[in-house]
N, C-alpha and C. Protein backbone atom coordinates (compact mmCIF):
# COMPACT_ATOMS: atom_id res chain seq x y z
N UNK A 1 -9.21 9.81 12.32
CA UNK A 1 -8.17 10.72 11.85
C UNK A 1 -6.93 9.94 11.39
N UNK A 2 -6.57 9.08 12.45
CA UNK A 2 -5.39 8.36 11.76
C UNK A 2 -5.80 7.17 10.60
N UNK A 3 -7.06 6.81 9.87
CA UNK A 3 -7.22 6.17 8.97
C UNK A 3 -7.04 7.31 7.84
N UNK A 4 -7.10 8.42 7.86
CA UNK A 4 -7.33 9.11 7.02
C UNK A 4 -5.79 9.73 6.74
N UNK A 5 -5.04 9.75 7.60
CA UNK A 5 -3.35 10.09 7.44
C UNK A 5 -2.56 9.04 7.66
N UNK A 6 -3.20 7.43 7.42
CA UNK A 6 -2.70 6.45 6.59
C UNK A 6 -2.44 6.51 5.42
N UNK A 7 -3.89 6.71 5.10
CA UNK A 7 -4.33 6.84 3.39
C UNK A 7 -3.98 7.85 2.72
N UNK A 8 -3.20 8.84 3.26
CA UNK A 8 -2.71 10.35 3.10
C UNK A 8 -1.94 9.90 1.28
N UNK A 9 -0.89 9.49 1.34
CA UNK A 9 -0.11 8.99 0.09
C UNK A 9 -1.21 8.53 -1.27
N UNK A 10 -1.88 7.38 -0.57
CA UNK A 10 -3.08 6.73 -1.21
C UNK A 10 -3.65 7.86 -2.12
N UNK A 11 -4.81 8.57 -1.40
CA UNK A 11 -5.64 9.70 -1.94
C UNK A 11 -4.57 10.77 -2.89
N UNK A 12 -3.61 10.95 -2.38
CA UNK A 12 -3.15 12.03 -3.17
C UNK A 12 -2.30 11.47 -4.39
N UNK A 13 -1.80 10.21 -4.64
CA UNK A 13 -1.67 9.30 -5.75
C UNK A 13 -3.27 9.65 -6.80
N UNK A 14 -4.07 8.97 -5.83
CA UNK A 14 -5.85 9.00 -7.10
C UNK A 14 -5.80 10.32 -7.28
N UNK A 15 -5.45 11.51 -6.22
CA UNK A 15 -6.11 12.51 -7.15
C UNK A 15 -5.30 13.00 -8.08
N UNK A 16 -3.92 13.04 -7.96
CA UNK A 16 -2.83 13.30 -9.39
C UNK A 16 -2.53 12.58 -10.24
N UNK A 17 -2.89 10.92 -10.32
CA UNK A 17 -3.18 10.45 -11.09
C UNK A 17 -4.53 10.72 -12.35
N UNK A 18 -5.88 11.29 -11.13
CA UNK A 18 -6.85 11.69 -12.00
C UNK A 18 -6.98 12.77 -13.32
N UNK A 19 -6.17 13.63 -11.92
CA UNK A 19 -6.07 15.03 -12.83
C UNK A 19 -5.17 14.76 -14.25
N UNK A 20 -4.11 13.90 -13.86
CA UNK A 20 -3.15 13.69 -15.32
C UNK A 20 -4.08 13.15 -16.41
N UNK A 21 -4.51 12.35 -15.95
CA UNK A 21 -5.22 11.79 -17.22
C UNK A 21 -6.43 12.49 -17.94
N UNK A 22 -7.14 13.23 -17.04
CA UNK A 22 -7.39 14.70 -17.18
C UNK A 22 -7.26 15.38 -18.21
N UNK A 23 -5.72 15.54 -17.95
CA UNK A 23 -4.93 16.43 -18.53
C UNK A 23 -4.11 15.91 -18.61
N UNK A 24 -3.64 15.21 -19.59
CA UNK A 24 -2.57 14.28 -20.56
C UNK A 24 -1.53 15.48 -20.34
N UNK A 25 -1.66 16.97 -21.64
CA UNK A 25 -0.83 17.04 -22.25
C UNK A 25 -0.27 17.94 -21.04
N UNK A 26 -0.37 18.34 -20.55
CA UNK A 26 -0.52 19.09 -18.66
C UNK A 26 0.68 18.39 -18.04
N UNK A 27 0.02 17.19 -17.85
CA UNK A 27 1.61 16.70 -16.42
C UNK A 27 2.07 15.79 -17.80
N UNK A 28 2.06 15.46 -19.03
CA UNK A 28 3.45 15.31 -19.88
C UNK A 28 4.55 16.36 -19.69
N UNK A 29 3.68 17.97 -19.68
CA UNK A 29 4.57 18.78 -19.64
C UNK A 29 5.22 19.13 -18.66
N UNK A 30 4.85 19.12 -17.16
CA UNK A 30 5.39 18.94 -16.28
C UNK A 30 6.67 17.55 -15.61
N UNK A 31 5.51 16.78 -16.35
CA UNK A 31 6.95 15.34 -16.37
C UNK A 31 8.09 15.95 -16.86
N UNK A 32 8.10 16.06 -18.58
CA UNK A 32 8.93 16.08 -18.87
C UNK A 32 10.10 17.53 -18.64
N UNK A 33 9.48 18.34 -17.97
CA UNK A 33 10.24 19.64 -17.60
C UNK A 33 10.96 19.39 -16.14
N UNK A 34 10.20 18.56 -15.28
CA UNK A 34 10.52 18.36 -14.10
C UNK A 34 11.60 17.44 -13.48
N UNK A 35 11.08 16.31 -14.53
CA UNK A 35 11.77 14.67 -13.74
C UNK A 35 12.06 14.40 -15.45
N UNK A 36 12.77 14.97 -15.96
CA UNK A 36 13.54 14.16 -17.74
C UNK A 36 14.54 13.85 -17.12
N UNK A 37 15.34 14.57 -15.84
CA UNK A 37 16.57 14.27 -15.72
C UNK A 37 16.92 12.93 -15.13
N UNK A 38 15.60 12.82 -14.39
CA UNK A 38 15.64 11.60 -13.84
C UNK A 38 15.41 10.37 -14.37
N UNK A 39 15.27 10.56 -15.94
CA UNK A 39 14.64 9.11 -16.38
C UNK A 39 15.33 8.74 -17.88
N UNK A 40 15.42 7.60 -18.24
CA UNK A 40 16.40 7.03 -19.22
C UNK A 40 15.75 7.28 -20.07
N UNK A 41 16.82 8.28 -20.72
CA UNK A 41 16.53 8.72 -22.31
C UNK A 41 16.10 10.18 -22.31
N UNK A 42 15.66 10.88 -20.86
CA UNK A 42 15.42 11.90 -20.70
C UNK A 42 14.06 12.46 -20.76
N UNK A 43 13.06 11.63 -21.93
CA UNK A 43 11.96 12.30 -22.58
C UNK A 43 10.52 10.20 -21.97
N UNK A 44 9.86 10.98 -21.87
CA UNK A 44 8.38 9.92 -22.00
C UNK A 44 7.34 10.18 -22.67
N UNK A 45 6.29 9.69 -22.87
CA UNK A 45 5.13 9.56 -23.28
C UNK A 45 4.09 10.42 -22.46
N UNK A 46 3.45 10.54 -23.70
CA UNK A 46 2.07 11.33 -23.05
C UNK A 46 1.46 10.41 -21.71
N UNK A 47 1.09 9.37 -22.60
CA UNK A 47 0.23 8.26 -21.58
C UNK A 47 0.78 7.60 -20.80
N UNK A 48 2.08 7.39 -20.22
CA UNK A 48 2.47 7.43 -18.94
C UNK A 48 2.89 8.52 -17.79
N UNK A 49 2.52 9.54 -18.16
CA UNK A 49 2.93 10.92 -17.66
C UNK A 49 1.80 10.40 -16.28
N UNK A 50 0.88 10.50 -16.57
CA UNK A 50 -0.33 10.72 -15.30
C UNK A 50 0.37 9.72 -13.96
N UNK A 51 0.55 8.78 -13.99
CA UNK A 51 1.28 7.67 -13.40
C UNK A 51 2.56 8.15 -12.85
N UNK A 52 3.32 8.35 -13.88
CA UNK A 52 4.46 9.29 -12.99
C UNK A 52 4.40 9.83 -12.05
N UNK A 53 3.52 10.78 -12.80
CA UNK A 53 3.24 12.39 -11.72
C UNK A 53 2.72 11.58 -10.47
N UNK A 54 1.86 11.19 -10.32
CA UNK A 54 1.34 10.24 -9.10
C UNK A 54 2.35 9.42 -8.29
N UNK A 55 3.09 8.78 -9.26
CA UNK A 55 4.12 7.84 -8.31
C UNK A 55 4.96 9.02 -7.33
N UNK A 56 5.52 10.16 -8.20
CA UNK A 56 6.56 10.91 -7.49
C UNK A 56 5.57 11.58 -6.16
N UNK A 57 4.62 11.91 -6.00
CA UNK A 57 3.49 12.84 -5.38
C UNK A 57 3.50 11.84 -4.32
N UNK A 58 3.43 10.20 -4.80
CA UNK A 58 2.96 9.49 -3.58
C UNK A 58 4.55 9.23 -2.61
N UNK A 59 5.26 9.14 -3.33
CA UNK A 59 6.91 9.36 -2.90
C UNK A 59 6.95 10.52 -1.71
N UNK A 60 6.34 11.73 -2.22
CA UNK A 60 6.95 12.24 -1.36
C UNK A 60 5.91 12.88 -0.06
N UNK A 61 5.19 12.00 -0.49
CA UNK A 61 3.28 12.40 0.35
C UNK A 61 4.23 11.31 1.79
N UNK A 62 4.59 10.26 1.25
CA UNK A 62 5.00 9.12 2.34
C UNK A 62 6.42 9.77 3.61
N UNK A 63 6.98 10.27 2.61
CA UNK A 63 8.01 11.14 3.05
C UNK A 63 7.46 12.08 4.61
N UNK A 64 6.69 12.59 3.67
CA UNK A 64 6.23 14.13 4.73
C UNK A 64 4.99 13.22 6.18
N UNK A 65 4.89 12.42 5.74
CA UNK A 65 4.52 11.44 6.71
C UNK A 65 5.35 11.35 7.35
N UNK A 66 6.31 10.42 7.03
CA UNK A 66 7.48 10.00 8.19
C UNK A 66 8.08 11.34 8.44
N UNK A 67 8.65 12.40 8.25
CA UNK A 67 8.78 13.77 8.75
C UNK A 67 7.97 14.15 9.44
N UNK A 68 6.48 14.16 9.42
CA UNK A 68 5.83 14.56 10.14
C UNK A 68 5.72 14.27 11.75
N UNK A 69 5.61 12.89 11.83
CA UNK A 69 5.71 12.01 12.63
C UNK A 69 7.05 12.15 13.93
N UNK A 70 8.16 12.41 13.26
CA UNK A 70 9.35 12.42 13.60
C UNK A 70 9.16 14.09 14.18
N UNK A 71 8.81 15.40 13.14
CA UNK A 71 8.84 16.41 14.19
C UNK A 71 8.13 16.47 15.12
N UNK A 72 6.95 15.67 15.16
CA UNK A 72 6.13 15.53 16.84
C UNK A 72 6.46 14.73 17.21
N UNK A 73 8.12 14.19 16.81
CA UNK A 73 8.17 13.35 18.08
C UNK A 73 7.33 12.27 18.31
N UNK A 74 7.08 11.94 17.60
CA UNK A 74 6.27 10.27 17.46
C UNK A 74 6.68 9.34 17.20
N UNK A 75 6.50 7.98 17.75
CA UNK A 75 7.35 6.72 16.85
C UNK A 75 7.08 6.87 15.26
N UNK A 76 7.39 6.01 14.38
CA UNK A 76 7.19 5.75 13.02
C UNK A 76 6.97 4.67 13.03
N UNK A 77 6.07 3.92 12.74
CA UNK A 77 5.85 2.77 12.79
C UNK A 77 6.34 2.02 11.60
N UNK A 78 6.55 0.98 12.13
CA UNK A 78 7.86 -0.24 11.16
C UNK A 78 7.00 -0.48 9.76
N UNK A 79 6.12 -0.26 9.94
CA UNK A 79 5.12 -0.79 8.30
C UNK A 79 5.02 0.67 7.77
N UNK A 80 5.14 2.04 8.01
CA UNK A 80 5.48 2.74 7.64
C UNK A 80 6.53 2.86 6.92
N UNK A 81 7.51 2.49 7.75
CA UNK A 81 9.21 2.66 6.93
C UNK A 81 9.12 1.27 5.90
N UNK A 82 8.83 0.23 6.00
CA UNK A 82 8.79 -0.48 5.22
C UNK A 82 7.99 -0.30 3.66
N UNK A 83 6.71 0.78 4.46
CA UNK A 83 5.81 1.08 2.95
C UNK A 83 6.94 2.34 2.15
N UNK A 84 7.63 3.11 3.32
CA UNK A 84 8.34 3.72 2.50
C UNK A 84 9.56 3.70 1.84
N UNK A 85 9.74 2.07 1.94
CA UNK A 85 11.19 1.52 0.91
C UNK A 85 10.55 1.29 -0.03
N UNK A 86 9.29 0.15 0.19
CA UNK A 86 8.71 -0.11 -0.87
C UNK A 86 8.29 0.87 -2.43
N UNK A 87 8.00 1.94 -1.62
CA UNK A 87 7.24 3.05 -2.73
C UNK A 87 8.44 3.84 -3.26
N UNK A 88 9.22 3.79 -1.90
CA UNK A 88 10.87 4.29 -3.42
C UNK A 88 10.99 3.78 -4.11
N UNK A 89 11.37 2.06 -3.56
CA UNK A 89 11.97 1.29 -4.72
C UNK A 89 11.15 1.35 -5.94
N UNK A 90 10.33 0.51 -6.15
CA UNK A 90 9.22 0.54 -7.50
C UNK A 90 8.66 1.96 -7.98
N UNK A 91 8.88 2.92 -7.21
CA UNK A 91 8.25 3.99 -7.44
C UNK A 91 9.59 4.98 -8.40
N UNK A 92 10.41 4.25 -8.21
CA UNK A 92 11.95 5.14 -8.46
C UNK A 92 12.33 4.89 -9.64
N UNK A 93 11.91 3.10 -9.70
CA UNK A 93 11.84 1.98 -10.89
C UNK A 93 11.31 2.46 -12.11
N UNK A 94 9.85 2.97 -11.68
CA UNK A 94 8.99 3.42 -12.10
C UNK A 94 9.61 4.70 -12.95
N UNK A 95 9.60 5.24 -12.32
CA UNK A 95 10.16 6.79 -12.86
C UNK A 95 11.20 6.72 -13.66
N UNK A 96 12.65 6.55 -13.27
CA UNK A 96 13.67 6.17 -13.89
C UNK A 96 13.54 5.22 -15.30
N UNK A 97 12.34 4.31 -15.33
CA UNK A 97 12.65 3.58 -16.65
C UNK A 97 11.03 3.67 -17.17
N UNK A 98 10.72 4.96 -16.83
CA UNK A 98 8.80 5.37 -16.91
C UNK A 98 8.58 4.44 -17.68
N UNK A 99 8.41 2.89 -16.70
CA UNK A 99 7.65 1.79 -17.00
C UNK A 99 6.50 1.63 -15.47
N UNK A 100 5.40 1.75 -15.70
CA UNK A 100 4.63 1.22 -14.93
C UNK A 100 4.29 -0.04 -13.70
N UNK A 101 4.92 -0.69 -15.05
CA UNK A 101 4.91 -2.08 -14.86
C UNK A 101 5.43 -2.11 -12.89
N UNK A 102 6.27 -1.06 -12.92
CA UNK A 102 7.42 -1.52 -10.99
C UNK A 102 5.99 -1.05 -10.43
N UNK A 103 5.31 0.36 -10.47
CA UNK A 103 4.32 0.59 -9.20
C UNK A 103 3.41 -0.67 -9.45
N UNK A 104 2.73 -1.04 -10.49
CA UNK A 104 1.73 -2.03 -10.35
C UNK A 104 1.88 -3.32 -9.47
N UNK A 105 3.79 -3.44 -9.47
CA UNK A 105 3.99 -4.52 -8.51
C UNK A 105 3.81 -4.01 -6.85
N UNK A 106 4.15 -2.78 -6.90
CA UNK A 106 4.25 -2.17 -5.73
C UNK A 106 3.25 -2.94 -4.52
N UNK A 107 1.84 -2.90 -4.72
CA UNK A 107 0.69 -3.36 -3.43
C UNK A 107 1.73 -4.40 -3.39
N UNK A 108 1.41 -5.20 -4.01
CA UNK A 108 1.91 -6.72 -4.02
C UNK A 108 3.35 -7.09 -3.39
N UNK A 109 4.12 -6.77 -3.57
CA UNK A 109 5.28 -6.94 -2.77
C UNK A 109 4.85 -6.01 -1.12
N UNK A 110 4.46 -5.06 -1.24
CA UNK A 110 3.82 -4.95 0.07
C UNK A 110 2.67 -6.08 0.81
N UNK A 111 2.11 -5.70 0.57
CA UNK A 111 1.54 -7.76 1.05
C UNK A 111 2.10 -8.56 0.95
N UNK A 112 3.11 -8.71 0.40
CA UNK A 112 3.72 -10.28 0.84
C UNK A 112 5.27 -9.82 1.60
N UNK A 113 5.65 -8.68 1.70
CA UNK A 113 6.18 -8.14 2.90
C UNK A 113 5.93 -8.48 4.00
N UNK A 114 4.39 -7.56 4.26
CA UNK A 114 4.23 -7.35 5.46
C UNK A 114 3.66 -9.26 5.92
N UNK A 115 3.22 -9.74 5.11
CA UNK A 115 2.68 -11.57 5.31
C UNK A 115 4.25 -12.09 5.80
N UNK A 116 5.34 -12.24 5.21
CA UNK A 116 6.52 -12.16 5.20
C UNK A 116 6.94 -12.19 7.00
N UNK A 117 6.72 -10.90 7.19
CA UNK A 117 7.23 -10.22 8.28
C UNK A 117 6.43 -11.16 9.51
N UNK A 118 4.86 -11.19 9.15
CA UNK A 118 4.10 -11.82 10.20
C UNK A 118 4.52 -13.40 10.43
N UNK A 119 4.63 -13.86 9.36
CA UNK A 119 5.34 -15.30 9.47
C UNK A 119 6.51 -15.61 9.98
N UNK A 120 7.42 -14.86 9.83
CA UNK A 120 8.77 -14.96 10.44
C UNK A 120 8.66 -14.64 12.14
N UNK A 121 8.08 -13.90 12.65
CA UNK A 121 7.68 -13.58 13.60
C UNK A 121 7.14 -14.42 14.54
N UNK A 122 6.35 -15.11 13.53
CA UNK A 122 5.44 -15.96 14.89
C UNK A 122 5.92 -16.76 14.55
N UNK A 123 6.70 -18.11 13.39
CA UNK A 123 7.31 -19.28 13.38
C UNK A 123 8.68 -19.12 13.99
N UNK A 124 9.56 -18.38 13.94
CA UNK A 124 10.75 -18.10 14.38
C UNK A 124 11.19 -17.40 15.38
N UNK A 125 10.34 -16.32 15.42
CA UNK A 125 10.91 -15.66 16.93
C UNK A 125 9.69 -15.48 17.96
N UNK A 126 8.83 -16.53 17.79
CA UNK A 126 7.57 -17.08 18.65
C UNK A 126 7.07 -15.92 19.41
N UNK A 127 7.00 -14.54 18.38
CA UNK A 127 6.05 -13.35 18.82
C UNK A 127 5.18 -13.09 17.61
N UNK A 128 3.59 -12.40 18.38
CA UNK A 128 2.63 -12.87 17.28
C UNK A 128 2.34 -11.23 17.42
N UNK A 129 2.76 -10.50 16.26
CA UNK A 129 2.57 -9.31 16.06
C UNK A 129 0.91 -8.64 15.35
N UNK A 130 0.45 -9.69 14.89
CA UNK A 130 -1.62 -9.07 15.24
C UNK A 130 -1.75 -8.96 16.88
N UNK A 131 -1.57 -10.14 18.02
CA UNK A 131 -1.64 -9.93 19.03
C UNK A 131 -0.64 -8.59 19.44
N UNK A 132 0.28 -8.34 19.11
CA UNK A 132 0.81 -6.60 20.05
C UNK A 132 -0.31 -5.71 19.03
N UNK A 133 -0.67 -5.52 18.14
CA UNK A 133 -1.58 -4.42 17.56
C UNK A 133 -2.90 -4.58 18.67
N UNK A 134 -3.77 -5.89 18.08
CA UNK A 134 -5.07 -5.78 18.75
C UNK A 134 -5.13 -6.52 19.90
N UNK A 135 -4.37 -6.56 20.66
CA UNK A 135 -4.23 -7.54 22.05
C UNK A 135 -5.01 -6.51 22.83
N UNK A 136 -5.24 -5.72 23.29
CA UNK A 136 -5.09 -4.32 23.64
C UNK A 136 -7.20 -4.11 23.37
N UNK A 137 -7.69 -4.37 22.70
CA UNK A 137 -8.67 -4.06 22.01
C UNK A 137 -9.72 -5.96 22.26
N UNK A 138 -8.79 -7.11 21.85
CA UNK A 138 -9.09 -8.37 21.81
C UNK A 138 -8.96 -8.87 22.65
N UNK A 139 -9.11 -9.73 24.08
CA UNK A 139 -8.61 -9.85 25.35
C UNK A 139 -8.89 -11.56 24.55
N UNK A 140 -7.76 -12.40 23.89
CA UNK A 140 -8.38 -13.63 23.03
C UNK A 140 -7.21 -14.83 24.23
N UNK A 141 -8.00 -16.06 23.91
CA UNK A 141 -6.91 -17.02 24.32
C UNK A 141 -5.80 -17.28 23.43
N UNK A 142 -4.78 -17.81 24.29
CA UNK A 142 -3.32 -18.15 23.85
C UNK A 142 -3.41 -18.82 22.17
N UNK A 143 -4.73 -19.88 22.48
CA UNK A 143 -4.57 -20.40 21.10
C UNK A 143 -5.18 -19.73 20.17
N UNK A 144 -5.41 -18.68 20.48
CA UNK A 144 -6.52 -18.62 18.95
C UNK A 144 -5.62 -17.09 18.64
N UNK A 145 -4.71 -16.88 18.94
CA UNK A 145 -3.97 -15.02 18.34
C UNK A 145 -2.75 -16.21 17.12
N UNK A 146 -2.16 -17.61 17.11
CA UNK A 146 -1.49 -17.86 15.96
C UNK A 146 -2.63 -17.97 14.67
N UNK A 147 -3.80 -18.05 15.34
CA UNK A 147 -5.76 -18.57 13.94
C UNK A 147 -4.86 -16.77 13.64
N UNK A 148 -5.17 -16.45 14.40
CA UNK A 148 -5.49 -14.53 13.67
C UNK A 148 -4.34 -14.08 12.93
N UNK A 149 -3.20 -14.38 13.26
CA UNK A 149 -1.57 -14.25 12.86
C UNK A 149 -1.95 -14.63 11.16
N UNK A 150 -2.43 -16.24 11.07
CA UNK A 150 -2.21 -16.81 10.11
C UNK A 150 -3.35 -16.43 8.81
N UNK A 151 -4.50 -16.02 9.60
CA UNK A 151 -5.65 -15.48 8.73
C UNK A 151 -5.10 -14.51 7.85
N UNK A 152 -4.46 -13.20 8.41
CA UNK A 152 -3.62 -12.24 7.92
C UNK A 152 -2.94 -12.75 6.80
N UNK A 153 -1.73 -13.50 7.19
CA UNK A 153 -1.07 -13.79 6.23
C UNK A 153 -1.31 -14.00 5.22
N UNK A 154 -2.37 -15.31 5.08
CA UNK A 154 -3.28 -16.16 4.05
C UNK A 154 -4.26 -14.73 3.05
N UNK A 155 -4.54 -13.56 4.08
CA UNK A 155 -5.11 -12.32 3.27
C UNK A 155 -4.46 -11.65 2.48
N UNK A 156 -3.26 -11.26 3.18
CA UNK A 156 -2.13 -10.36 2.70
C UNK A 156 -1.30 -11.23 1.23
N UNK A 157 -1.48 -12.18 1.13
CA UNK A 157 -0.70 -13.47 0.30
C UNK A 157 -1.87 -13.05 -0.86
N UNK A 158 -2.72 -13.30 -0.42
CA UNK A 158 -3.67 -13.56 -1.32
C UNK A 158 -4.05 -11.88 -1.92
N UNK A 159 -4.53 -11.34 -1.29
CA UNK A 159 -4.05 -9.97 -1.90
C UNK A 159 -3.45 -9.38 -3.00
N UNK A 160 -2.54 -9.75 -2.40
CA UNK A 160 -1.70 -9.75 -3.43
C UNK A 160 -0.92 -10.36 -4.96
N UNK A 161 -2.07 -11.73 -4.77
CA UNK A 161 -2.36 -12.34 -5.88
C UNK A 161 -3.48 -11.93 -6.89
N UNK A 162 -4.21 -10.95 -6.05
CA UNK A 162 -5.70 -10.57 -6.69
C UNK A 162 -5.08 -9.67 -7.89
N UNK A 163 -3.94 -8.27 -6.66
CA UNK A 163 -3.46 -7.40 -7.33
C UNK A 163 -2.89 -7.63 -8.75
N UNK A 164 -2.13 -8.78 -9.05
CA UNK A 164 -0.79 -8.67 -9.52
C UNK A 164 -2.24 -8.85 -10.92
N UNK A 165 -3.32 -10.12 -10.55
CA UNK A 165 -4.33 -11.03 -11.65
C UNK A 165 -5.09 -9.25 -12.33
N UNK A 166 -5.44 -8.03 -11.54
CA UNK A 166 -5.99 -7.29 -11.68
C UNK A 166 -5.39 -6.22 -12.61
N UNK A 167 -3.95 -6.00 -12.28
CA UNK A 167 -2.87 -5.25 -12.96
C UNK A 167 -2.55 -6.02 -14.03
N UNK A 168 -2.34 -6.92 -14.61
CA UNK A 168 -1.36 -7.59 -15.78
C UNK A 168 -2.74 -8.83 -16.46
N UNK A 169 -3.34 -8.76 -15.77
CA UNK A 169 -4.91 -9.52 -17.06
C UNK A 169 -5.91 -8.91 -16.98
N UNK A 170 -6.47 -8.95 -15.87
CA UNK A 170 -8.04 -8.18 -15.98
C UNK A 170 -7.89 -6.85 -16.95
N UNK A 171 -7.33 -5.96 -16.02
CA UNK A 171 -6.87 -4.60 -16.76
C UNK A 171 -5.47 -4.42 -17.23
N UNK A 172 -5.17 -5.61 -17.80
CA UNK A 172 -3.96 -5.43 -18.62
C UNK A 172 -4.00 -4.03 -19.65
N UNK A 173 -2.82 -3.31 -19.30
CA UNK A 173 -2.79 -2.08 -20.95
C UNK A 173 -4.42 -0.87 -20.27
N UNK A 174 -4.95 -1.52 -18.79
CA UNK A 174 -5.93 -0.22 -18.82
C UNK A 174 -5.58 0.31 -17.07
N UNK A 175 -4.60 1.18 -17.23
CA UNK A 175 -4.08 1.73 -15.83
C UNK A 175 -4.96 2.49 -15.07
N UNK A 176 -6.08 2.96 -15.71
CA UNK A 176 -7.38 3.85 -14.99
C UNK A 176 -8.00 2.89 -14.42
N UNK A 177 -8.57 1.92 -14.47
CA UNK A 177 -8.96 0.81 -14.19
C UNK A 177 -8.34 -0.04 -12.69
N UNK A 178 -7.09 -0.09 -12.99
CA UNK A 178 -6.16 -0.44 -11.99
C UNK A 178 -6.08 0.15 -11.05
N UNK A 179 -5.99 1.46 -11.22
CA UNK A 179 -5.95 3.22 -9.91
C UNK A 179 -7.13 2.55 -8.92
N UNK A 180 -8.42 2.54 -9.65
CA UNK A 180 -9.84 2.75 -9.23
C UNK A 180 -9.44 1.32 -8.57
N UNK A 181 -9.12 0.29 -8.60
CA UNK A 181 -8.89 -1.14 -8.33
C UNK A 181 -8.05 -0.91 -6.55
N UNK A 182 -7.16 -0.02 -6.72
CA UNK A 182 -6.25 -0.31 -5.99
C UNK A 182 -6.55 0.50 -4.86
N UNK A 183 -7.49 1.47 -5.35
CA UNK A 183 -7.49 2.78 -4.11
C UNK A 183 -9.16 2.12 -3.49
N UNK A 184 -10.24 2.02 -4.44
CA UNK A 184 -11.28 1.42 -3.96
C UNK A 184 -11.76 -0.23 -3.54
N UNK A 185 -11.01 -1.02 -4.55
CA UNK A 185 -11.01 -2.51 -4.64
C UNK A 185 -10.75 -2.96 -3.31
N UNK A 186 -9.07 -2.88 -3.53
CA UNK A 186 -8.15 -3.29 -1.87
C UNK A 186 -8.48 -2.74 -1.52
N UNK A 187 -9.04 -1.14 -1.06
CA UNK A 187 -8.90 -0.98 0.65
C UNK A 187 -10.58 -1.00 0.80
N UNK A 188 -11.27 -1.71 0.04
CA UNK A 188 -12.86 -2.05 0.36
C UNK A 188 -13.05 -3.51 1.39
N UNK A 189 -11.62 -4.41 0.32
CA UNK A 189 -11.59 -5.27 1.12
C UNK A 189 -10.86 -5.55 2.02
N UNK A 190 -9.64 -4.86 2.59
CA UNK A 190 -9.15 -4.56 3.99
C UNK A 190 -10.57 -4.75 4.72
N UNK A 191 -10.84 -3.37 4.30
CA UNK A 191 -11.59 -2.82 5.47
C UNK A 191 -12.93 -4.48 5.86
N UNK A 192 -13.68 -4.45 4.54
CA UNK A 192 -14.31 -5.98 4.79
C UNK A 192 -13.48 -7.09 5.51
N UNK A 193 -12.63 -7.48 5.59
CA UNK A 193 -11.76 -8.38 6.02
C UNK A 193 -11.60 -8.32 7.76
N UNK A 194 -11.59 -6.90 7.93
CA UNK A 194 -10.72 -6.09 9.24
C UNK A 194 -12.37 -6.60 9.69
N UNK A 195 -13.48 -5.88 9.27
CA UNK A 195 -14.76 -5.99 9.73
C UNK A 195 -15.12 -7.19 10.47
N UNK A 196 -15.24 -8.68 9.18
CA UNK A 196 -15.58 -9.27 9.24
C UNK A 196 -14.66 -10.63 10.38
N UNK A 197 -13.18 -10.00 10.12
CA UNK A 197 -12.59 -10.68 11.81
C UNK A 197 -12.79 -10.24 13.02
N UNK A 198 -13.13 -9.00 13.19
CA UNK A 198 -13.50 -8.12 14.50
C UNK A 198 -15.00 -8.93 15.11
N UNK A 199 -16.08 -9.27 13.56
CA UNK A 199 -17.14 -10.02 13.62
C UNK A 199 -16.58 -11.25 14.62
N UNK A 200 -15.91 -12.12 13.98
CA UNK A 200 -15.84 -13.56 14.35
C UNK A 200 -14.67 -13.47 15.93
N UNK A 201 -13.87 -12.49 16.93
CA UNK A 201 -13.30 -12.14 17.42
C UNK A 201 -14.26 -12.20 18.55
N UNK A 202 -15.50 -11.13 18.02
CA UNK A 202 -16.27 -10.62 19.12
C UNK A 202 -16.81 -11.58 20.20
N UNK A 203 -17.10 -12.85 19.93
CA UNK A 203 -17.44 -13.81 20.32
C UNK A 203 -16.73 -14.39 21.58
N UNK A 204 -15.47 -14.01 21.60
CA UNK A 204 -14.72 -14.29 22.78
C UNK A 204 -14.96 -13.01 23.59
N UNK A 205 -15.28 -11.61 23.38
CA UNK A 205 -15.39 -10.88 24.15
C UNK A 205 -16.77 -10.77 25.07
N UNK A 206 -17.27 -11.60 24.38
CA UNK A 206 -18.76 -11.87 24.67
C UNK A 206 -18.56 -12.97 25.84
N UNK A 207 -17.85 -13.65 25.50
CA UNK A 207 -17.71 -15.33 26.41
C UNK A 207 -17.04 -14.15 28.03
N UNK A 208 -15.68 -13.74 27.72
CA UNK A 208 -15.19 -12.71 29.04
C UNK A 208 -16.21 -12.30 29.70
N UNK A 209 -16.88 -11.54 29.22
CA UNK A 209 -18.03 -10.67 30.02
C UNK A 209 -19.19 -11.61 30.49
């Protein structure tokens, strides 16, 4: 359940992105009736309309997350609020100068955020924040949670190099392409990644027992 009201923003980005493109002349018309006020010059394009509509949807999908969270009285977790500066900023970028170009950076500065965050953490304030997530789940020795710290990073880095090579060459000028990239691509390989360290992890839980 909570993988699925992670991805809450995610999914509802692909599916109003889908439908726009869909229907071009549909959320042009809604863009431009809705959010002209918000964007330089007032008026956009057909073929960035779908994107829009999606960026603002995922804006405020993230929103009703952190609201949600907050009326039950739940923590918000820090990569939450962080995904939700992120998706203003570029997402606002986005809108305001309906150039694309800011969400496509969007993953990417999120991965090297959250890589960012993990590095500072464990070189500087000598706490290893994979160990508080899966400490709990991983019962690992002292030395081997900075291996897991740094694996992350080296993913999240890299990630986000895939993104930026996937958005601006592979599918340069083809944003349908990119959607399908970003919603199925990355989180195929999270999830492979998450898998395949839980794989190489298990081995110490094996040695405990």
């Amino acid at each position: 359940m909570k993988f699925l009201f992670d991805l809450f923003p995610l999914i509802l980005f692909f599916g109003v992105f889908k439908w726009g493109e869909g229907h071009e002349q549909a959320a042009h018309g809604i863009v431009q009736q809705y959010l002209g006020g918000l964007m330089t010059g007032g008026s956009v394009t057909a073929a960035v309309s779908p994107v829009i509509l999606a960026t603002v949807v995922g804006i405020i999908a993230t929103a009703l997350q952190i609201g949600y969270l907050m009326v039950q009285r739940k923590k918000v977790d820090g990569m939450l609020w962080v995904s939700a500066a992120v998706i203003t900023i570029m997402g606002g970028a986005t809108i305001y100068l309906h150039d694309e170009t800011f969400i496509k950076w969007k993953p990417t500065i999120l991965y090297w955020t959250f890589a960012a965050i993990l590095l500072v953490y464990q070189l500087f304030k000598g706490k290893n924040l994979m160990k508080s997530v899966l400490g709990e789940a991983f019962k690992l020795p002292e030395e081997v949670w900075p291996r897991v710290c740094f694996a992350w990073i080296w993913f999240l880095f890299a990630l986000g190099l895939l993104n930026l090579l996937m958005a601006f060459v592979i599918f340069k000028g083809n944003t349908s392409a990119w959607v399908n990239f970003k919603v199925f691509g990355a989180t195929g390989l999270f999830f492979a990644f998450t898998v395949a360290q839980a794989f190489v992890l298990s081995k110490y839980l094996q040695e405990e027992a």
